[in-house]
N, C-alpha and C. Protein backbone atom coordinates (compact mmCIF):
# COMPACT_ATOMS: atom_id res chain seq x y z
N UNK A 1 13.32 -3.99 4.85
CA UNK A 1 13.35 -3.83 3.42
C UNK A 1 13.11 -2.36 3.08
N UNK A 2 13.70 -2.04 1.99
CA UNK A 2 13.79 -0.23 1.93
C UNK A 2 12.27 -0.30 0.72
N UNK A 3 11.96 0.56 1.19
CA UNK A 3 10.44 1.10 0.06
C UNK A 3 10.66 2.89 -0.20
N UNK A 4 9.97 2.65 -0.99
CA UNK A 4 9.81 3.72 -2.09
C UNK A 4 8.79 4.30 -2.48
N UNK A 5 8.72 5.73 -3.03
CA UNK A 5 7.48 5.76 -3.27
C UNK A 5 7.42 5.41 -4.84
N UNK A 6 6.04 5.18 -5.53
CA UNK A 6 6.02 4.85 -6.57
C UNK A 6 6.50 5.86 -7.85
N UNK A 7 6.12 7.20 -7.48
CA UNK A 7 6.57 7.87 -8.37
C UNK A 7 8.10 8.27 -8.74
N UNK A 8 8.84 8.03 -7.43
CA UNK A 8 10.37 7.95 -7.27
C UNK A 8 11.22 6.56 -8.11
N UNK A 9 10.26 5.70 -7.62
CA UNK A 9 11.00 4.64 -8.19
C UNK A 9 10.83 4.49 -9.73
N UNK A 10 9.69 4.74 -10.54
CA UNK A 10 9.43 4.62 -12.04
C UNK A 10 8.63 5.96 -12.17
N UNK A 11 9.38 7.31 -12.27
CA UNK A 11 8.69 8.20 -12.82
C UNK A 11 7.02 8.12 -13.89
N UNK A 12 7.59 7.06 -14.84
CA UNK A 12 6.93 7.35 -15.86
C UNK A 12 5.74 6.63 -15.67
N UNK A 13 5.07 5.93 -14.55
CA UNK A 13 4.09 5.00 -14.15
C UNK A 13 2.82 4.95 -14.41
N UNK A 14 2.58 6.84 -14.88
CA UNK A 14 0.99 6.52 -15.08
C UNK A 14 0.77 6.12 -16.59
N UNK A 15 1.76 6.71 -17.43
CA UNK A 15 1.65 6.30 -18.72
C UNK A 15 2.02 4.73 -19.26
N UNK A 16 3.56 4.46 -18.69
CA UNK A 16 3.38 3.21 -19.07
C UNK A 16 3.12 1.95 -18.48
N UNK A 17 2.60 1.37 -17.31
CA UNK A 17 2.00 0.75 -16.32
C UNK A 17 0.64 1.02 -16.46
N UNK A 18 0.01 2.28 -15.45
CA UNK A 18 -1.36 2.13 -15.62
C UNK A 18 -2.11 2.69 -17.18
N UNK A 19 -1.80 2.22 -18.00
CA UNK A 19 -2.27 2.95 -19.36
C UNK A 19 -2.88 4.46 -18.91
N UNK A 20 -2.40 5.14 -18.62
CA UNK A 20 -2.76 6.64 -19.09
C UNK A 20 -3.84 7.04 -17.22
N UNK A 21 -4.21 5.58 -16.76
CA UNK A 21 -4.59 5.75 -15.45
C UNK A 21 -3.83 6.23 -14.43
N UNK A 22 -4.36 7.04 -12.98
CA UNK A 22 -3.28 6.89 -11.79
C UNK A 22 -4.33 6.82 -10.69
N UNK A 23 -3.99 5.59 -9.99
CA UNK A 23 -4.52 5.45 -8.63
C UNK A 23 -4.26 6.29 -7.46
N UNK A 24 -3.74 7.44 -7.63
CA UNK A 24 -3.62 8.42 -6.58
C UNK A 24 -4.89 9.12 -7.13
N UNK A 25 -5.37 9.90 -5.96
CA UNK A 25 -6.91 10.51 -5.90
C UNK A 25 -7.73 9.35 -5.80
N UNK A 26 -7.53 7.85 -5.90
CA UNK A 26 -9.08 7.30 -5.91
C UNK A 26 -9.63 7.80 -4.11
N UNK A 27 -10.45 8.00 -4.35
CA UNK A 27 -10.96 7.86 -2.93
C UNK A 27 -10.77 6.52 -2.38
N UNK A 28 -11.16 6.79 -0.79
CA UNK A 28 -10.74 5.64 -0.10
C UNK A 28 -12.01 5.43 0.75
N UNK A 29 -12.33 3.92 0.92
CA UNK A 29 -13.86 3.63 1.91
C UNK A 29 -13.31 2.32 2.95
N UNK A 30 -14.05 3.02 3.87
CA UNK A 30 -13.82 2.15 4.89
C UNK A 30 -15.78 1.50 5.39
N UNK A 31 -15.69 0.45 4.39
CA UNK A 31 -17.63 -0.03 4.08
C UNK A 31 -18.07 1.35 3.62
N UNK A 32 -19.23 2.32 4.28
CA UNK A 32 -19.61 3.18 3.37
C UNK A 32 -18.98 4.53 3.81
N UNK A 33 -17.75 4.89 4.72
CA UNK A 33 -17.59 5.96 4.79
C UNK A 33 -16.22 6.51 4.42
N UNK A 34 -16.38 7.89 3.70
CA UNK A 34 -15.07 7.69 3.01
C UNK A 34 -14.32 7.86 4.34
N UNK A 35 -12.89 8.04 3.94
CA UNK A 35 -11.82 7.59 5.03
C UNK A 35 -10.94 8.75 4.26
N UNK A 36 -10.64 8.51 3.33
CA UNK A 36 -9.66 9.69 2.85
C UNK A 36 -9.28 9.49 1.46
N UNK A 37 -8.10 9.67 0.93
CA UNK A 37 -7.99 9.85 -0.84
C UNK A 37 -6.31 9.09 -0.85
N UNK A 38 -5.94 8.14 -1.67
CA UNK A 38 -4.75 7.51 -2.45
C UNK A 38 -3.89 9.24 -2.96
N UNK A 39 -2.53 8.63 -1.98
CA UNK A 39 -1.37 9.96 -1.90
C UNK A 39 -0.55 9.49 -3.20
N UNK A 40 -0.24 8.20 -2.74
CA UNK A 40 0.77 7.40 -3.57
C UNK A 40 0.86 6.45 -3.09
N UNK A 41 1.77 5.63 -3.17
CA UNK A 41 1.71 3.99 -2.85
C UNK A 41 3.52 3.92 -2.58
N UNK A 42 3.79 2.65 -2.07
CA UNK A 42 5.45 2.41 -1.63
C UNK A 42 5.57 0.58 -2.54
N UNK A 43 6.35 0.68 -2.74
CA UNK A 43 7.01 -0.04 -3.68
C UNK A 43 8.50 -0.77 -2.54
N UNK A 44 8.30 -2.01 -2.87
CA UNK A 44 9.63 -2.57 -2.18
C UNK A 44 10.40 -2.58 -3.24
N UNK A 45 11.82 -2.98 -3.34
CA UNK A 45 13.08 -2.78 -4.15
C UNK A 45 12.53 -3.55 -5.39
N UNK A 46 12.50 -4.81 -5.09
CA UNK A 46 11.97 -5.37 -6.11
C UNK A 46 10.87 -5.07 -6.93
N UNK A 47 10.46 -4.01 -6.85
CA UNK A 47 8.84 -3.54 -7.90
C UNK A 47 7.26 -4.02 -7.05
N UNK A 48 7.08 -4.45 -5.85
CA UNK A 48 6.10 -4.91 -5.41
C UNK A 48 5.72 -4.22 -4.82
N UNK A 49 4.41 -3.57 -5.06
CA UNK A 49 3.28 -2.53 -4.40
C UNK A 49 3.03 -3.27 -2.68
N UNK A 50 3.32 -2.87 -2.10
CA UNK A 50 3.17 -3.05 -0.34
C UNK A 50 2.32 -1.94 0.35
N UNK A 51 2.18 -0.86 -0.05
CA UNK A 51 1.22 0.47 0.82
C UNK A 51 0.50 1.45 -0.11
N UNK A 52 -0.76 1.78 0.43
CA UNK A 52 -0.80 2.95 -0.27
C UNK A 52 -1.02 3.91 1.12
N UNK A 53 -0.07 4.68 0.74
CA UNK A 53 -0.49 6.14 1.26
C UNK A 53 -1.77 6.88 1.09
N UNK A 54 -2.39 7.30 2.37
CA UNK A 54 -3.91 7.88 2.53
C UNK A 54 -3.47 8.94 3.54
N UNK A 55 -4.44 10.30 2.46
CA UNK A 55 -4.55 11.30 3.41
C UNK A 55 -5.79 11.02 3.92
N UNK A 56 -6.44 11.06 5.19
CA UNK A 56 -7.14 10.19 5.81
C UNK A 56 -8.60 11.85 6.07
N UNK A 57 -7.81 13.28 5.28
CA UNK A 57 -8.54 14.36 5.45
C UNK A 57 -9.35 14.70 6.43
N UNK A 58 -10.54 15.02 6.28
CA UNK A 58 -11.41 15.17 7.94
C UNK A 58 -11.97 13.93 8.53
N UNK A 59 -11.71 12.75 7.62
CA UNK A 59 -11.76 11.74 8.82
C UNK A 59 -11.06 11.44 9.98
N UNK A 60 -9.77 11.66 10.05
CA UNK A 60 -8.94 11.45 10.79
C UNK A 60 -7.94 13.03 10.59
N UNK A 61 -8.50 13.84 10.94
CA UNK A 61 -8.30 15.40 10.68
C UNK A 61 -6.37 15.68 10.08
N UNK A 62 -6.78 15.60 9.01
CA UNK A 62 -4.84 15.90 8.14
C UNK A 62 -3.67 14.84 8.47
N UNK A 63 -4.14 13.71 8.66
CA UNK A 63 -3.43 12.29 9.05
C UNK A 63 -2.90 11.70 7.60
N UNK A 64 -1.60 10.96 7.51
CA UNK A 64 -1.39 10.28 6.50
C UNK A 64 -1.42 9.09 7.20
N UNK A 65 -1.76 8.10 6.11
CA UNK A 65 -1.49 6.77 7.05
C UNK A 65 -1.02 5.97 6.38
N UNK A 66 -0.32 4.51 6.41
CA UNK A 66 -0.21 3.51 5.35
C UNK A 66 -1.17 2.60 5.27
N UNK A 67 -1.68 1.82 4.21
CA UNK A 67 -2.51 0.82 4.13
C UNK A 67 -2.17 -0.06 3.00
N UNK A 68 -2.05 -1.64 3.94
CA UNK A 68 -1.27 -2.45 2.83
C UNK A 68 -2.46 -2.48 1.88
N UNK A 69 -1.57 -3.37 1.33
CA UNK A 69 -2.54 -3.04 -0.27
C UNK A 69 -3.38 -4.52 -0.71
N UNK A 70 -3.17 -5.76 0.20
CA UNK A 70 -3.98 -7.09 0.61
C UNK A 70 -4.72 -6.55 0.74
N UNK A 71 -5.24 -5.75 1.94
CA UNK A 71 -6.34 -5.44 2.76
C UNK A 71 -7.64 -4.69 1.75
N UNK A 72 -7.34 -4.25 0.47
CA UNK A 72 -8.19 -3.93 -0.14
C UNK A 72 -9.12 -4.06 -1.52
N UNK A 73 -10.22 -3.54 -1.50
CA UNK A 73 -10.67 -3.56 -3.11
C UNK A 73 -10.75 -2.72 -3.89
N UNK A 74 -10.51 -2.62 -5.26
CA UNK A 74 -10.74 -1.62 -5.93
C UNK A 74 -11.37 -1.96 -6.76
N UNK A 75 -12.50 -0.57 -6.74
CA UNK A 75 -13.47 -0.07 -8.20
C UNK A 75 -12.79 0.89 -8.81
N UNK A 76 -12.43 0.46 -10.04
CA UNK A 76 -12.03 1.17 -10.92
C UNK A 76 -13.02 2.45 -11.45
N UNK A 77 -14.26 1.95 -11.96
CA UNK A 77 -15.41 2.42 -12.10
C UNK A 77 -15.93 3.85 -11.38
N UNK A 78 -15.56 3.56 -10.34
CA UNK A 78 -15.98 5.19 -9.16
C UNK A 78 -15.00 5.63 -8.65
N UNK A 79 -13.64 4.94 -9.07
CA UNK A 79 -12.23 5.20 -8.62
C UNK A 79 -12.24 5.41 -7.15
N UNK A 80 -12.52 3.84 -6.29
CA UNK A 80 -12.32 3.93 -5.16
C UNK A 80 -11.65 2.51 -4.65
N UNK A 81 -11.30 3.02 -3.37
CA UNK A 81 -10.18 1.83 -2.43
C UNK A 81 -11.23 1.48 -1.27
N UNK A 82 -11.66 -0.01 -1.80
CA UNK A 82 -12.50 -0.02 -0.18
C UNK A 82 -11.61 -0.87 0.75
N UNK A 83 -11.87 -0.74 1.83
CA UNK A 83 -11.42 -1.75 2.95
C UNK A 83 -12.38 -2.05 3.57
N UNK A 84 -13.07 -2.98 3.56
CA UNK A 84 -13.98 -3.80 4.35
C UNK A 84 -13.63 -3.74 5.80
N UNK A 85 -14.34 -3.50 6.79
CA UNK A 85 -14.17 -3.61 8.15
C UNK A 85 -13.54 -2.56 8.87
N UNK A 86 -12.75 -1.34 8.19
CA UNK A 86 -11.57 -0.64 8.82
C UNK A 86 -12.66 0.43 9.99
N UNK A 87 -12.38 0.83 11.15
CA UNK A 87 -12.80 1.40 11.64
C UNK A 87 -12.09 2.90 12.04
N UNK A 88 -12.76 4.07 12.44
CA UNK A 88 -12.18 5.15 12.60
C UNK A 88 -10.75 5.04 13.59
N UNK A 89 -11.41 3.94 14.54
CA UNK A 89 -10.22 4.18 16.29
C UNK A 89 -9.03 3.17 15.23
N UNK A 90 -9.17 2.04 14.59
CA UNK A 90 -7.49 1.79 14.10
C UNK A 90 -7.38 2.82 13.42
N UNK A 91 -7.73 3.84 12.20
CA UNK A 91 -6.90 4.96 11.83
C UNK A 91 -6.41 5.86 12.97
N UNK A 92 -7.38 6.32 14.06
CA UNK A 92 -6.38 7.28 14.66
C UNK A 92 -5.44 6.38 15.55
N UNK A 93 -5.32 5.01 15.58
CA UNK A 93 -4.65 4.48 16.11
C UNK A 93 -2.85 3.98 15.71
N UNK A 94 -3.20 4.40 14.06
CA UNK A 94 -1.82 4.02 13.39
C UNK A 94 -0.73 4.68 13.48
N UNK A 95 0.47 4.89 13.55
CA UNK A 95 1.41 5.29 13.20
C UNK A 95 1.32 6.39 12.11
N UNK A 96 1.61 7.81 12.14
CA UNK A 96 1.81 8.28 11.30
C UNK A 96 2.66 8.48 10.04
N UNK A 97 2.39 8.62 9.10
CA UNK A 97 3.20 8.87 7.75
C UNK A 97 3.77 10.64 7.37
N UNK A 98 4.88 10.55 7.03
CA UNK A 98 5.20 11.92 6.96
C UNK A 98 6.34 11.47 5.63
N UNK A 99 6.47 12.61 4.60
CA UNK A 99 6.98 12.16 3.22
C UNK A 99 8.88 12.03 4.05
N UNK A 100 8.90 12.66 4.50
CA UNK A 100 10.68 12.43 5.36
C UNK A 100 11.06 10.98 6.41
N UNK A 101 9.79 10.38 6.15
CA UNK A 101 9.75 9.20 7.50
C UNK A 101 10.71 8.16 6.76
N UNK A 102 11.47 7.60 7.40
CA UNK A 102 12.16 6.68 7.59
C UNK A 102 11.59 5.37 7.99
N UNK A 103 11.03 4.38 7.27
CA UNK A 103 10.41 3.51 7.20
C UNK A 103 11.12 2.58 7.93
N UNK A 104 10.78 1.93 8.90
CA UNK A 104 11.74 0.52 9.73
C UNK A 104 10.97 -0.66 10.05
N UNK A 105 11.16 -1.45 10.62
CA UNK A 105 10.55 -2.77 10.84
C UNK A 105 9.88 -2.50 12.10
N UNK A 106 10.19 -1.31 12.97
CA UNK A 106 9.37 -1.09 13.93
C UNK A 106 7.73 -0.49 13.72
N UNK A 107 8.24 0.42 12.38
CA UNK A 107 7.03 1.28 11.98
C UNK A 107 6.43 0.07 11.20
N UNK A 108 6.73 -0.94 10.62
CA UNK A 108 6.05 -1.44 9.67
C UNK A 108 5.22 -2.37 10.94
N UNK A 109 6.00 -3.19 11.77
CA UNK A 109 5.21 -3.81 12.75
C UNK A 109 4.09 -3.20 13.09
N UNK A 110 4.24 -1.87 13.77
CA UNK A 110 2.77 -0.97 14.49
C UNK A 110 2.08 -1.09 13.13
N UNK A 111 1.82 -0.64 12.17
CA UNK A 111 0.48 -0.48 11.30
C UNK A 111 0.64 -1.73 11.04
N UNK A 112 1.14 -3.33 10.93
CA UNK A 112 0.59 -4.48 10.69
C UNK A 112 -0.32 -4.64 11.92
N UNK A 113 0.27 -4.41 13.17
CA UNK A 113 -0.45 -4.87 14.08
C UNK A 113 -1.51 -4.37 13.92
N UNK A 114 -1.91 -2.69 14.05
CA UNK A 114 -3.24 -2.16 14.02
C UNK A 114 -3.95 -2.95 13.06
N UNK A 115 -3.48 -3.29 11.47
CA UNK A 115 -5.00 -3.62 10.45
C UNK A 115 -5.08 -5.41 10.80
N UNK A 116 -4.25 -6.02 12.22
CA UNK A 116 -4.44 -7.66 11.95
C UNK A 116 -5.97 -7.67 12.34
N UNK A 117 -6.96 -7.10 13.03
CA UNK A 117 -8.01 -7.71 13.31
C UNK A 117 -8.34 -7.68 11.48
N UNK A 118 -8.47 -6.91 10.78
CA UNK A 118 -9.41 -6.94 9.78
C UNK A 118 -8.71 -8.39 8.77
N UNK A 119 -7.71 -8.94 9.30
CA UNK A 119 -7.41 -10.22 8.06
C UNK A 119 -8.41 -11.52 8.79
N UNK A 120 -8.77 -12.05 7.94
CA UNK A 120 -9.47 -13.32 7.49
C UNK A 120 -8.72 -14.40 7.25
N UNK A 121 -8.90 -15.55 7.59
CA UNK A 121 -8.86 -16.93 7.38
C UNK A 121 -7.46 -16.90 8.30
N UNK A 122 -6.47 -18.51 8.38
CA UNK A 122 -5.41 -18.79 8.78
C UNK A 122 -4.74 -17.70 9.29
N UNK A 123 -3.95 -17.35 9.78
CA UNK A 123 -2.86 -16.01 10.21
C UNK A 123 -1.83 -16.80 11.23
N UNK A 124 -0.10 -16.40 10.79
CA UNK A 124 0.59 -16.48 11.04
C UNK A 124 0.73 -16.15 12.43
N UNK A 125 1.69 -16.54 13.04
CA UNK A 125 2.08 -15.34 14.26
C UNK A 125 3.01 -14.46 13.99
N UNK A 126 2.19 -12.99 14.77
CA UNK A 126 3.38 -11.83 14.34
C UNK A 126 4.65 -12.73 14.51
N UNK A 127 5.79 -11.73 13.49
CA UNK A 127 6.80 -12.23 13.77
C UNK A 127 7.53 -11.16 14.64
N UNK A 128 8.16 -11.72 16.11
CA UNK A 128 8.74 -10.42 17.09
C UNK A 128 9.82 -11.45 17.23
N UNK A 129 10.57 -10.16 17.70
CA UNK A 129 12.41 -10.20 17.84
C UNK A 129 13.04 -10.92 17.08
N UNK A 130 12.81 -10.73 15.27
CA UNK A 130 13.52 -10.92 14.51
C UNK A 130 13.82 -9.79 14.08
N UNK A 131 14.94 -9.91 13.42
CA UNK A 131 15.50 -8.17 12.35
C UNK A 131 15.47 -8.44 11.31
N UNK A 132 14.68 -9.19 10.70
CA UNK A 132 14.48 -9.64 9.10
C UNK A 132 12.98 -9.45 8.92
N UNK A 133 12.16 -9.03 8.27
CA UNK A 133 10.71 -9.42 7.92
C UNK A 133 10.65 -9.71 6.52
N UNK A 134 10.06 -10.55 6.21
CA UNK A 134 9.72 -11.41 4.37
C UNK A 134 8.33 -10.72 4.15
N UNK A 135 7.61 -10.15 3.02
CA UNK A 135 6.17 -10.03 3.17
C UNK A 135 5.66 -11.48 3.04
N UNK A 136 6.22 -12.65 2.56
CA UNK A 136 5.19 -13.28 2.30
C UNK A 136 4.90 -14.26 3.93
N UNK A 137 5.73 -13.72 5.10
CA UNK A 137 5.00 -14.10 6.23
C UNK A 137 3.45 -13.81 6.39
N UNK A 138 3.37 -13.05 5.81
CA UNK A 138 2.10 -12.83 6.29
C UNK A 138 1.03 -11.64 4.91
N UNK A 139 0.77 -12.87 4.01
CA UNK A 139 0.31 -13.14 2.73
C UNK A 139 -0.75 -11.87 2.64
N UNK A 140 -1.72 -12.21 3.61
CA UNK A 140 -2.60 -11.68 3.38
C UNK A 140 -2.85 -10.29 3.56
N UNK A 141 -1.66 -9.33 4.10
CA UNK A 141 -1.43 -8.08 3.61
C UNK A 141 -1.01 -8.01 2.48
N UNK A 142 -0.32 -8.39 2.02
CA UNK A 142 0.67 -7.94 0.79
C UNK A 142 0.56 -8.12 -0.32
N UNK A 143 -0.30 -9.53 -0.64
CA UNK A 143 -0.64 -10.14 -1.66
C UNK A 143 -1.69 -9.66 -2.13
N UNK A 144 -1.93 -9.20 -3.54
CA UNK A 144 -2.99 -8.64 -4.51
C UNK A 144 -3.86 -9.57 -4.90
N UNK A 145 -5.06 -8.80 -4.49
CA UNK A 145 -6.39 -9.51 -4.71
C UNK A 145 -6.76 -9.08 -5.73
N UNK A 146 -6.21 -8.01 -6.72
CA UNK A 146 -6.99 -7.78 -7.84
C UNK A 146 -6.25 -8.21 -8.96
N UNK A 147 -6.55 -8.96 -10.12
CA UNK A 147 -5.75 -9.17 -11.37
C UNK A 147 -4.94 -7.83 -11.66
N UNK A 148 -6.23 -7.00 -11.99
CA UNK A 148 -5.26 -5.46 -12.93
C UNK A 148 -4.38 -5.40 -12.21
N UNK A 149 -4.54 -5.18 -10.92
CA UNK A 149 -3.20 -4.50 -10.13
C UNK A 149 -1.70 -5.53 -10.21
N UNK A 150 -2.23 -6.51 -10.37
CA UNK A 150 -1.08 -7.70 -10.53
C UNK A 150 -0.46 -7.69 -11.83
N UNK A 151 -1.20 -7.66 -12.94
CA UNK A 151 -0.98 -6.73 -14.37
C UNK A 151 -0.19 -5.84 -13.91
N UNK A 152 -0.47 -4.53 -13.49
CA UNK A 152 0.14 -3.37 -13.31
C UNK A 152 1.79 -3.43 -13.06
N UNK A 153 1.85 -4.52 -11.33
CA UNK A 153 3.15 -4.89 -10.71
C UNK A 153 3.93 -5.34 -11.31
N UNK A 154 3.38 -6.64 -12.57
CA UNK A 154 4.21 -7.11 -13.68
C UNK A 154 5.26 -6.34 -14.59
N UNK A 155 4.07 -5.54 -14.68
CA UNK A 155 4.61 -4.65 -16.36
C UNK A 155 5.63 -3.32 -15.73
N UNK A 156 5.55 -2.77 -14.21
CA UNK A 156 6.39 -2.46 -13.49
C UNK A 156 7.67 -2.87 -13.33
N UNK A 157 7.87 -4.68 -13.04
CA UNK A 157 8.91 -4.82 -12.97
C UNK A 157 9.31 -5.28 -14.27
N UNK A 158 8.77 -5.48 -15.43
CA UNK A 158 9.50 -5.30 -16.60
C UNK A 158 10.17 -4.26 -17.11
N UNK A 159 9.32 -3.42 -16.99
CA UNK A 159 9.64 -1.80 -17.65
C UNK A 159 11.13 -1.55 -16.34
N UNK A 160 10.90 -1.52 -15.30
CA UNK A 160 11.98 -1.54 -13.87
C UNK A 160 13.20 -1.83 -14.57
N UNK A 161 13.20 -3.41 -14.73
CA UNK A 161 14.62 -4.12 -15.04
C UNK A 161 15.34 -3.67 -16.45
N UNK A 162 13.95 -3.38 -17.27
CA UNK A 162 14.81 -2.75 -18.62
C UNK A 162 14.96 -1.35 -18.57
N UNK A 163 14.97 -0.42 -17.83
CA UNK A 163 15.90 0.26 -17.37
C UNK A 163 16.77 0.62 -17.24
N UNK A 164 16.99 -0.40 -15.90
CA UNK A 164 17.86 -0.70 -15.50
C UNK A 164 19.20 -1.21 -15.88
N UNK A 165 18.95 -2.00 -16.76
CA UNK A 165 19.90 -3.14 -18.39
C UNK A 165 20.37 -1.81 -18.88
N UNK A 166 19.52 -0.97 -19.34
CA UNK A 166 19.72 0.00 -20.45
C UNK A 166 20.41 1.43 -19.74
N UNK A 167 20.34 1.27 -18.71
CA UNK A 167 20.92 3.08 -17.85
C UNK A 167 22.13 2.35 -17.36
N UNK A 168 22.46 1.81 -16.55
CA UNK A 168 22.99 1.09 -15.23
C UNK A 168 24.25 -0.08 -16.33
């Protein structure tokens, strides 16, 4: 599936989506240590937030990484991204991010594999030697645990499609 970054796909996002907010800069925690700072986020075709991009800074010395966006919580309040459980060795263990990368089902496999210890409850089996991946195989990356942000994705793909009607 082709992704995007968020600001590519709906320029206008911090104003009309996050009311006047932008989740790039929140800091990022991995339990109490920061980990690094929100670059931007990737967007599948359809308007659905799937990654955020982390510069991972002197934790993982000038590393970008992806991190689905299941895997986390946000405080709005101190403007931070926690991830419960993440440890230093899966960041230097992930796949790197570079703004020219070519996103594939190979790269998306390696960073699912690295964050599966940190999912909870039921879990699928990876899916290998298919050339198709669905996110909702495997829910509990992809799927938003926070209302606002589900708010946010909504009013994304509204604002998206009328657009779209109206340019296209």
């Amino acid at each position: 599936m082709v992704l995007y970054k968020l600001n590519e796909y709906y320029p206008d996002y911090k104003d009309e989506i996050f009311d006047g907010h932008d989740i790039k800069n929140f800091d990022v925690y991995a339990d109490d240590d920061k980990v690094g700072s929100v670059q931007n986020m990737m967007l599948d075709e359809t308007g659905h937030f799937r990654y955020f991009i982390v510069d991972t800074g002197f934790w993982v010395f000038g590393k970008k990484v992806l991190l689905p966006v299941g895997l986390v919580r946000i405080d709005y309040d101190d403007k931070r991204v926690c991830v419960p459980g993440l440890t230093k060795q899966q960041i230097e263990d992930l796949p790197e991010f570079s703004e020219d990368l070519s996103i594939d089902k190979d790269y998306e496999d390696r960073v699912r594999g690295i964050y599966r210890p940190l999912t909870t409850g039921p879990m699928s089996s990876p899916v290998i030697g298919t050339l198709t991946y669905d996110y909702q195989q495997e829910p509990y990356f992809y799927n938003l645990n926070d209302p606002r942000f589900r708010t946010y994705e909504e009013r994304l793909g509204t604002r998206r499609n009328h657009y779209r009607a109206n340019v296209l």
